[in-house]
Structure formats: structure tokens, C-alpha cells
N, C-alpha and C. Protein backbone atom coordinates (compact mmCIF):
# COMPACT_ATOMS: atom_id res chain seq x y z
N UNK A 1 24.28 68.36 56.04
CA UNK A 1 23.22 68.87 55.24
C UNK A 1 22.14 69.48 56.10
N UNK A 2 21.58 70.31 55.22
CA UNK A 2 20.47 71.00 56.40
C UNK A 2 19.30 70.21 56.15
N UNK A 3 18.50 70.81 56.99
CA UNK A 3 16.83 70.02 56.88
C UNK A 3 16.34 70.68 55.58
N UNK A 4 16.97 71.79 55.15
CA UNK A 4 16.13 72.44 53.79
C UNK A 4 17.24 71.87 52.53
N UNK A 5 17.91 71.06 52.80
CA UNK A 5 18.66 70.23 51.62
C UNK A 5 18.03 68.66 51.66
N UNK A 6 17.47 68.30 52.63
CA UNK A 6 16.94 67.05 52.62
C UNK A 6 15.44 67.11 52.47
N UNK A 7 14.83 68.58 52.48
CA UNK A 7 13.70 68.18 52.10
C UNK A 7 13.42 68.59 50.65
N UNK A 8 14.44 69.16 49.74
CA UNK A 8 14.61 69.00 48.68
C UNK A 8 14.70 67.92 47.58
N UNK A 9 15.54 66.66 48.57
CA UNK A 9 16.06 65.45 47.46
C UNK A 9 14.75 64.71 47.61
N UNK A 10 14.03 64.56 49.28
CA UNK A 10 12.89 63.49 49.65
C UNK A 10 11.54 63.73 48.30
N UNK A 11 11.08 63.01 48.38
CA UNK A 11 10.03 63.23 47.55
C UNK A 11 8.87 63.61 48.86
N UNK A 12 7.99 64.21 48.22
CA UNK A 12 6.71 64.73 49.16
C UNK A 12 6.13 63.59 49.53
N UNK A 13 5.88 63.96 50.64
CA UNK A 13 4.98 62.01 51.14
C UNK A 13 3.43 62.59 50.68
N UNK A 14 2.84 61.58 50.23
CA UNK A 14 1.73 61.35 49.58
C UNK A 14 0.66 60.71 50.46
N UNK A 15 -0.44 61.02 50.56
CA UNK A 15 -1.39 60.26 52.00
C UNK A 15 -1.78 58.72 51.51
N UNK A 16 -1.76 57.99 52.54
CA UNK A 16 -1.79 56.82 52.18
C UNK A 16 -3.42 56.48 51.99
N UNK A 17 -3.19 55.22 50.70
CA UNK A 17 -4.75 55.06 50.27
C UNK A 17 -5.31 53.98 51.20
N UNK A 18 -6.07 53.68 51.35
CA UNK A 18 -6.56 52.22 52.16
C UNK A 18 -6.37 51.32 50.91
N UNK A 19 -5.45 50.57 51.48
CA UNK A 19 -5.31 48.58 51.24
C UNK A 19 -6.76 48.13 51.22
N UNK A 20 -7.33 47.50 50.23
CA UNK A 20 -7.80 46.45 50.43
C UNK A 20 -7.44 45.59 51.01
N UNK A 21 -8.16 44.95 52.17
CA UNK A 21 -8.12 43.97 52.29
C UNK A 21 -8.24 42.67 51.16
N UNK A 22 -7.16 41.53 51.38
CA UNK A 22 -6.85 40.11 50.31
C UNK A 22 -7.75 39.13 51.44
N UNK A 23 -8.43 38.60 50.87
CA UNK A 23 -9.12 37.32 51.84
C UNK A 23 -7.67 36.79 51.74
N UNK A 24 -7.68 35.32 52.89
CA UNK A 24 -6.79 35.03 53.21
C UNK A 24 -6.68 33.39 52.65
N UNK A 25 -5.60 33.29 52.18
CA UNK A 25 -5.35 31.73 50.80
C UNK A 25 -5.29 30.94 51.69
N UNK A 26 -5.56 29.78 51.42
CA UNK A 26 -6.18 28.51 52.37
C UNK A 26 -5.68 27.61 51.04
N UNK A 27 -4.74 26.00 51.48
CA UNK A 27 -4.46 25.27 50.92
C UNK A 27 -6.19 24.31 50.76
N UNK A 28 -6.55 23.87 49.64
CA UNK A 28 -7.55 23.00 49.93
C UNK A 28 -6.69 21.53 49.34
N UNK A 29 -7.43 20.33 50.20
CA UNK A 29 -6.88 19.38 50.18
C UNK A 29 -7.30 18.39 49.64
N UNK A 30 -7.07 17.70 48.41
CA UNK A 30 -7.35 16.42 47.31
C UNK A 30 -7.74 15.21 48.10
N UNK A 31 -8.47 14.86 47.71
CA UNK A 31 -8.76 13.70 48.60
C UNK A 31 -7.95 12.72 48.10
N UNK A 32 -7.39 12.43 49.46
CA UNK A 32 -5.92 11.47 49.45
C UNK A 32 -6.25 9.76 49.32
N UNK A 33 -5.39 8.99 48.92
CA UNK A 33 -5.35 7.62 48.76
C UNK A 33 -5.62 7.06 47.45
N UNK A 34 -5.88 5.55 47.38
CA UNK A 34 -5.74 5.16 46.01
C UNK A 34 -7.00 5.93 45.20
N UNK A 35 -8.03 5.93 46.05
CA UNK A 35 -9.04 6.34 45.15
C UNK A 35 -8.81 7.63 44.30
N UNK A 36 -8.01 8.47 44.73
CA UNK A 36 -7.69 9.57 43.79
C UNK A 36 -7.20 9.67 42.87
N UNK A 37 -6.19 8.37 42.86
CA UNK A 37 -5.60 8.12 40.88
C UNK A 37 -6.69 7.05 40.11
N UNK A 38 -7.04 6.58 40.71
CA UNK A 38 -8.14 5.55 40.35
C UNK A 38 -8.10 6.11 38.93
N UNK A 39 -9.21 6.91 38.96
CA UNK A 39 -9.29 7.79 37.40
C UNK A 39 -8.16 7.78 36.41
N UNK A 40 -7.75 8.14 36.97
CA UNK A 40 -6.28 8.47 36.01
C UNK A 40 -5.49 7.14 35.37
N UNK A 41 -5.30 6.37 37.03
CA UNK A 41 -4.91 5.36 36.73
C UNK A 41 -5.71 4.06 35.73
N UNK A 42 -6.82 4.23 35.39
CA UNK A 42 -7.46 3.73 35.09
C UNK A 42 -7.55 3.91 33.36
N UNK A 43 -7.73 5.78 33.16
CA UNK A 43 -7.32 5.75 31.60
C UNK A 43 -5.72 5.56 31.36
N UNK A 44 -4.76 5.33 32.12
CA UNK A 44 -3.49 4.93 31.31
C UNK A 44 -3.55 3.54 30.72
N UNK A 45 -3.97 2.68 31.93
CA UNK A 45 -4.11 1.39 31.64
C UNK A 45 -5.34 1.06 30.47
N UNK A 46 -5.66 1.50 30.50
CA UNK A 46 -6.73 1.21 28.77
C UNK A 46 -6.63 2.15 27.87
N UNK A 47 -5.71 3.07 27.74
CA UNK A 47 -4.79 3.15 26.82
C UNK A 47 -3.96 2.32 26.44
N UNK A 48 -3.32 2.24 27.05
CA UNK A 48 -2.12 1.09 26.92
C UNK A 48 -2.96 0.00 26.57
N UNK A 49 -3.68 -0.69 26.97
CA UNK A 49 -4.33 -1.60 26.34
C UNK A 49 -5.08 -1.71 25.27
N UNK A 50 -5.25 -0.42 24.83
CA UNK A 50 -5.75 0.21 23.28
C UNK A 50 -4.74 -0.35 22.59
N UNK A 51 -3.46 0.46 22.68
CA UNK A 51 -2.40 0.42 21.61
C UNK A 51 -1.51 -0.65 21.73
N UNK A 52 -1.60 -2.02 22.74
CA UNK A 52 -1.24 -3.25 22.90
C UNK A 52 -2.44 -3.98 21.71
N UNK A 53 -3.47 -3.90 21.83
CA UNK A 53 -4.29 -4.36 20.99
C UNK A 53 -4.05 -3.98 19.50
N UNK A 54 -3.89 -2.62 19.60
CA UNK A 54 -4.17 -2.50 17.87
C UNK A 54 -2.73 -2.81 17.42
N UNK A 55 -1.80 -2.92 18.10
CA UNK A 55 -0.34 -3.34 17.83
C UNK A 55 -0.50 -5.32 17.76
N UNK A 56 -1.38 -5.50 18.22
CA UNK A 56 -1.26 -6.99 17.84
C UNK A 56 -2.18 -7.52 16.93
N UNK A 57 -3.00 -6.32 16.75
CA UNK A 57 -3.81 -6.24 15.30
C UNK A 57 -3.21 -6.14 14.52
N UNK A 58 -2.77 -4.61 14.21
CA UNK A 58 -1.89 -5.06 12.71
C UNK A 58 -0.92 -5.82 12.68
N UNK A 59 0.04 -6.70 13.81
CA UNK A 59 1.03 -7.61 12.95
C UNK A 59 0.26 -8.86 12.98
N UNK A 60 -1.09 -8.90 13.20
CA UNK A 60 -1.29 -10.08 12.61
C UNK A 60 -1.93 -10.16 11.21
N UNK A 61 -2.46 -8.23 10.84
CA UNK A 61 -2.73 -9.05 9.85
C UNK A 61 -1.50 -8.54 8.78
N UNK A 62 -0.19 -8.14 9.31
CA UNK A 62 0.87 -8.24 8.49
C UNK A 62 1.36 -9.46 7.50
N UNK A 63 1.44 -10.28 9.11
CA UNK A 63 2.08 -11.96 8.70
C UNK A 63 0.70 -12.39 8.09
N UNK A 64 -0.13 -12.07 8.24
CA UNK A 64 -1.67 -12.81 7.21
C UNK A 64 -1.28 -12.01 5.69
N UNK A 65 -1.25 -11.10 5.77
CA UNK A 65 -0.98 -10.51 4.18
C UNK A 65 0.35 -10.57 3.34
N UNK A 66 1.28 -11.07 4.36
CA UNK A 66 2.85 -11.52 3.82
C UNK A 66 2.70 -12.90 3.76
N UNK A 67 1.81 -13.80 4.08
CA UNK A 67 1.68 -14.98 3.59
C UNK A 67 0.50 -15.14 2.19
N UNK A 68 0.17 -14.32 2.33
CA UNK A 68 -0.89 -14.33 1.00
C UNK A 68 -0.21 -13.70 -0.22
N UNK A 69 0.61 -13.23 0.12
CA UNK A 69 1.65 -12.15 -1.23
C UNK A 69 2.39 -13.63 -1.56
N UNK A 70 3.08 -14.71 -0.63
CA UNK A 70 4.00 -15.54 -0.84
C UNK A 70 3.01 -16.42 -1.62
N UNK A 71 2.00 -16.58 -1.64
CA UNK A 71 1.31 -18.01 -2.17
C UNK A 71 1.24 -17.03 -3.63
N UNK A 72 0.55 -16.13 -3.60
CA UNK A 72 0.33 -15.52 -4.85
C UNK A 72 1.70 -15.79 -5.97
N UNK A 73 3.11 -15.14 -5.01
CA UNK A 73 4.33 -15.19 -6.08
C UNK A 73 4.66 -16.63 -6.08
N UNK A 74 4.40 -17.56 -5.40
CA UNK A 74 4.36 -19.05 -5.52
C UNK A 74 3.61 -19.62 -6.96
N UNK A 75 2.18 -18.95 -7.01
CA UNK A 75 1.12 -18.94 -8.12
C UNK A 75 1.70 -18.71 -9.46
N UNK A 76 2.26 -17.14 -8.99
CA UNK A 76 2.50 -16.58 -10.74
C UNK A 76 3.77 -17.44 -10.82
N UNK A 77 4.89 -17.78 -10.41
CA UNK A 77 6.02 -18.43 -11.04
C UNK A 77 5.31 -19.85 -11.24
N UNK A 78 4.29 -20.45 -11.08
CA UNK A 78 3.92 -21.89 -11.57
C UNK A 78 3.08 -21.65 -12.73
N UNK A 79 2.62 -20.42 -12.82
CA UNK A 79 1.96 -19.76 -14.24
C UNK A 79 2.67 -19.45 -14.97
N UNK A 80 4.02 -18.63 -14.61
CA UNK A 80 4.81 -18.53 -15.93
C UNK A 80 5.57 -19.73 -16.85
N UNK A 81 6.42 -20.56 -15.53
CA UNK A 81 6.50 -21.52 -15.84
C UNK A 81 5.42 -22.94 -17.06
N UNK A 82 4.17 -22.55 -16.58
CA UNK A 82 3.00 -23.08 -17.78
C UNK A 82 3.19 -22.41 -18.56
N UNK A 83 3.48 -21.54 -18.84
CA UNK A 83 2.98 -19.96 -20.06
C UNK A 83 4.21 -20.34 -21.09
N UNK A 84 5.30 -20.50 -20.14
CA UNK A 84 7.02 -20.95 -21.48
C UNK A 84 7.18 -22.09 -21.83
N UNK A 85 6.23 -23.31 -21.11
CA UNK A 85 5.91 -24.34 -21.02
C UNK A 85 4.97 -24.52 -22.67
N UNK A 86 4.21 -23.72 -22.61
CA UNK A 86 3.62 -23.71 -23.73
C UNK A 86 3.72 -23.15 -24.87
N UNK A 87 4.46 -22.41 -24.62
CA UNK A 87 4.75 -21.38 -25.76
C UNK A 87 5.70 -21.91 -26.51
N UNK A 88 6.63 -23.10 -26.04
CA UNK A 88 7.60 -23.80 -26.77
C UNK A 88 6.61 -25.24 -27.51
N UNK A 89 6.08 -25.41 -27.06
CA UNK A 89 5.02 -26.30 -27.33
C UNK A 89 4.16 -25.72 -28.57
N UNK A 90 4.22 -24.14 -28.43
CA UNK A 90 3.01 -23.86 -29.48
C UNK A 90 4.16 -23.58 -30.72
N UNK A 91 5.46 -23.28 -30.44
CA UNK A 91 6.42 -22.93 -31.34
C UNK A 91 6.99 -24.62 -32.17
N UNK A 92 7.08 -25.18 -31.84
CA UNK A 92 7.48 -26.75 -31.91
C UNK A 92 5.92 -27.70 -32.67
N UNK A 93 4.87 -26.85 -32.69
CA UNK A 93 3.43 -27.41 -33.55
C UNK A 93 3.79 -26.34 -34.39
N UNK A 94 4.18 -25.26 -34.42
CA UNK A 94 3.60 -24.83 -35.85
C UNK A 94 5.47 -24.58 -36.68
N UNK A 95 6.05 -25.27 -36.24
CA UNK A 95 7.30 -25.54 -37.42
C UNK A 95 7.11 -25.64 -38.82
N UNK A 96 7.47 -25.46 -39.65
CA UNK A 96 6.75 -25.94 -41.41
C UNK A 96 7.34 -27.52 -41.16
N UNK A 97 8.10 -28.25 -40.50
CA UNK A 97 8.04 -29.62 -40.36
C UNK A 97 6.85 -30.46 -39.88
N UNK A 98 6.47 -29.99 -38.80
CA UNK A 98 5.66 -30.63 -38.32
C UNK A 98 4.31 -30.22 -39.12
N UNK A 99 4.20 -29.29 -39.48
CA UNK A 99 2.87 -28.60 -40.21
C UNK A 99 2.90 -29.59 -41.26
N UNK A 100 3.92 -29.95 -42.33
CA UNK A 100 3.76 -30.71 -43.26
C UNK A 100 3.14 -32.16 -43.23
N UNK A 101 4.58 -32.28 -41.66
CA UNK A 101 3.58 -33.86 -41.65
C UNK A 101 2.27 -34.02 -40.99
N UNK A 102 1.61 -33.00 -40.34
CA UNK A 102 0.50 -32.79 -40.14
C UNK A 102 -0.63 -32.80 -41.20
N UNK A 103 -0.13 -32.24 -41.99
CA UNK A 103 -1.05 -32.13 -43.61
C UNK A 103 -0.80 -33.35 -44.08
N UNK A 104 -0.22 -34.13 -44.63
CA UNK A 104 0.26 -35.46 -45.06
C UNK A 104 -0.53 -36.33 -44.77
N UNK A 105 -0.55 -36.28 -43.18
CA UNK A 105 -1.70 -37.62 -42.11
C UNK A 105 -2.99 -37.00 -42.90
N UNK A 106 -3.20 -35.70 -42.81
CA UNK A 106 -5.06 -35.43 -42.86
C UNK A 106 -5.04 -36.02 -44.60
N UNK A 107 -3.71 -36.31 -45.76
CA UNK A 107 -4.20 -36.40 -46.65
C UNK A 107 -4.21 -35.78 -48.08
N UNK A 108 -3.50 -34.54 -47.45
CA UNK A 108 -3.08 -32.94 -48.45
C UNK A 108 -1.68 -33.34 -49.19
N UNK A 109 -1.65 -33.18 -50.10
CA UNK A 109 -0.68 -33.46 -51.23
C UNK A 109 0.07 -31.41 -51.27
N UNK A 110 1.20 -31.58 -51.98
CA UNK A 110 1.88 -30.30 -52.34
C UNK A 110 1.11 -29.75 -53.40
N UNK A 111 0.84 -28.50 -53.50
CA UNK A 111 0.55 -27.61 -54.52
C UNK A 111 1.27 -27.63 -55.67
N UNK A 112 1.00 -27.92 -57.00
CA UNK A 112 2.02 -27.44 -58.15
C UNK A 112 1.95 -26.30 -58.48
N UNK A 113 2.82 -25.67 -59.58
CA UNK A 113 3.11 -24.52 -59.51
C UNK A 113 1.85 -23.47 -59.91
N UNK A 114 1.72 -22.12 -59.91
CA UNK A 114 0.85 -21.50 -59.78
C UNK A 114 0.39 -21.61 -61.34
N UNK A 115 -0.83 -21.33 -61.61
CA UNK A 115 -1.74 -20.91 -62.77
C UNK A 115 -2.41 -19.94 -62.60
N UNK A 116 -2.86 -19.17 -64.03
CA UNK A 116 -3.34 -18.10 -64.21
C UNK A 116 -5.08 -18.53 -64.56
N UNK A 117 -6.01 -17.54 -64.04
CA UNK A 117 -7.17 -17.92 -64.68
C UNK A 117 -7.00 -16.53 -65.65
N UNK A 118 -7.69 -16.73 -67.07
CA UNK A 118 -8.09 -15.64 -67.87
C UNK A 118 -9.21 -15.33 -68.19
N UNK A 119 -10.10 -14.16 -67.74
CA UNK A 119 -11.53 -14.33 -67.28
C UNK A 119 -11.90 -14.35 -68.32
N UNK A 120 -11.36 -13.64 -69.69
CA UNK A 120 -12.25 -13.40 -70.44
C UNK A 120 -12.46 -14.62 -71.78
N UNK A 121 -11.66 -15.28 -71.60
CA UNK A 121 -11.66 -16.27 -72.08
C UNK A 121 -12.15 -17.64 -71.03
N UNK A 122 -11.69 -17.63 -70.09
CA UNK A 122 -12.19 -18.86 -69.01
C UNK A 122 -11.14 -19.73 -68.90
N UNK A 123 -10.01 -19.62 -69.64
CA UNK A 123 -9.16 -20.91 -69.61
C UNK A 123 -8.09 -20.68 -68.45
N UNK A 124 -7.40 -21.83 -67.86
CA UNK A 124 -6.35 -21.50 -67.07
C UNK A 124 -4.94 -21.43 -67.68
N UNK A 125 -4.03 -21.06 -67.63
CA UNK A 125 -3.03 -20.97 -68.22
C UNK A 125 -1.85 -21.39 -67.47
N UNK A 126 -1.11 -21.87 -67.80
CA UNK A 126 0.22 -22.38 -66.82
C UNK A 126 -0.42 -23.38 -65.81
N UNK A 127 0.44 -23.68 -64.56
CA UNK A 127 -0.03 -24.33 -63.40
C UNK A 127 -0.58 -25.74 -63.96
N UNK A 128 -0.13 -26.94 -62.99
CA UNK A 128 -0.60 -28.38 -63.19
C UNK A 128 -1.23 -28.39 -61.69
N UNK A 129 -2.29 -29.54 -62.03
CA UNK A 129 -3.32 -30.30 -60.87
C UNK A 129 -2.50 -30.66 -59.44
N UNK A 130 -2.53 -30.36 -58.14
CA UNK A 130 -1.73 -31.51 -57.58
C UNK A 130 -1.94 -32.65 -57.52
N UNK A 131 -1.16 -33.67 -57.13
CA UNK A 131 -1.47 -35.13 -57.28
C UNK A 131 -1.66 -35.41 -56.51
């Protein structure tokens, strides 16, 4: 190739700009030893001791509120138990047997049969006294 075929493909050189100068990077260095996690180390551990705490908060007051649910359903089955307790009791007083002989003791005789009052006359009609 000639020099007038290679200065065809080259691109034109272009004048060079001035570089800035880059200041120059420098590692800086943490101050080393325990004291440097201190901090750190310090909020893990009372974290953790946050959520150790509130974790032994609520299961205590789990087992406190699962023993208070048990006395309660302890409660209502000794209430229902009273409640059918009585309700056979209130069914067994008001029988027409027992009602009768209830009336009997206080003294109450049977009704005879019904009578009519007739207002405009005043008299009763039908029906006898009980005895």
C-alpha cells in the first residue's frame, strides 16, 4: 500500500487536549480493634434483647389468657349444668299434678261447672258453688 492509501483509511490525528490532572486516591483507614464494632455490636445485642423480651412477653401473657379462657369454659359448663338443673325442676313444679296438689295444701277445692251471669236480669244461670 502506498502512504496515500494509508493516509486515507487513518483518521486525521486531532491535537491533544490537556488531561486534567485526578488528585491521587488514598485508602483512609477505620480505626481498627474492638472499639470499632462496639457500636454496632452493641445495637445487635439490644435488639436481640428487645425481641427476646417481647417474645417472653407475649407467651406469658398467652398461657395467662389460655388459663383464663379455661376457668371461664370451666364456669359456663357449671352454669349450664345449673340452668338444666333447673329447668327440670321448674318443669316437674308446674305439672297439673303437682299444681293440684299444691292447691289442695293451700285449701282450693275444684271449680264446678261454668255459669252464666245475665246482666239484665242479675241472675246466674247454670253452674253450681264449689264445695
Amino acid at each position: 500500500m502506498s502512504s496515500a492509501a494509508l493516509s486515507r483509511t487513518r483518521p486525521a490525528r486531532t491535537p491533544r487536549t490537556r488531561v486534567k490532572q485526578v488528585p491521587e486516591l488514598r485508602v483512609i483507614e477505620s480505626p481498627s480493634g474492638p472499639r470499632a464494632a462496639l457500636p454496632f455490636i452493641s445495637v445487635v445485642v439490644s435488639v436481640l434483647l428487645a425481641v427476646l423480651a417481647a417474645n417472653l412477653f407475649l407467651n406469658t401473657q398467652m398461657a395467662q389468657k389460655s388459663y383464663e379462657i379455661r376457668d371461664k369454659q370451666v364456669e359456663l359448663t357449671y352454669l349450664n349444668e345449673q340452668t338444666q338443673a333447673l329447668q327440670q325442676r321448674l318443669q316437674s313444679e308446674s305439672s297439673p299434678a303437682n299444681l293440684e296438689k299444691q292447691a289442695r295444701d293451700l285449701g282450693m277445692v275444684p271449680a264446678g261447672p261454668t255459669g252464666f251471669i245475665t246482666l239484665s236480669t242479675g241472675s246466674v244461670e247454670g253452674g253450681t258453688p264449689a264445695h
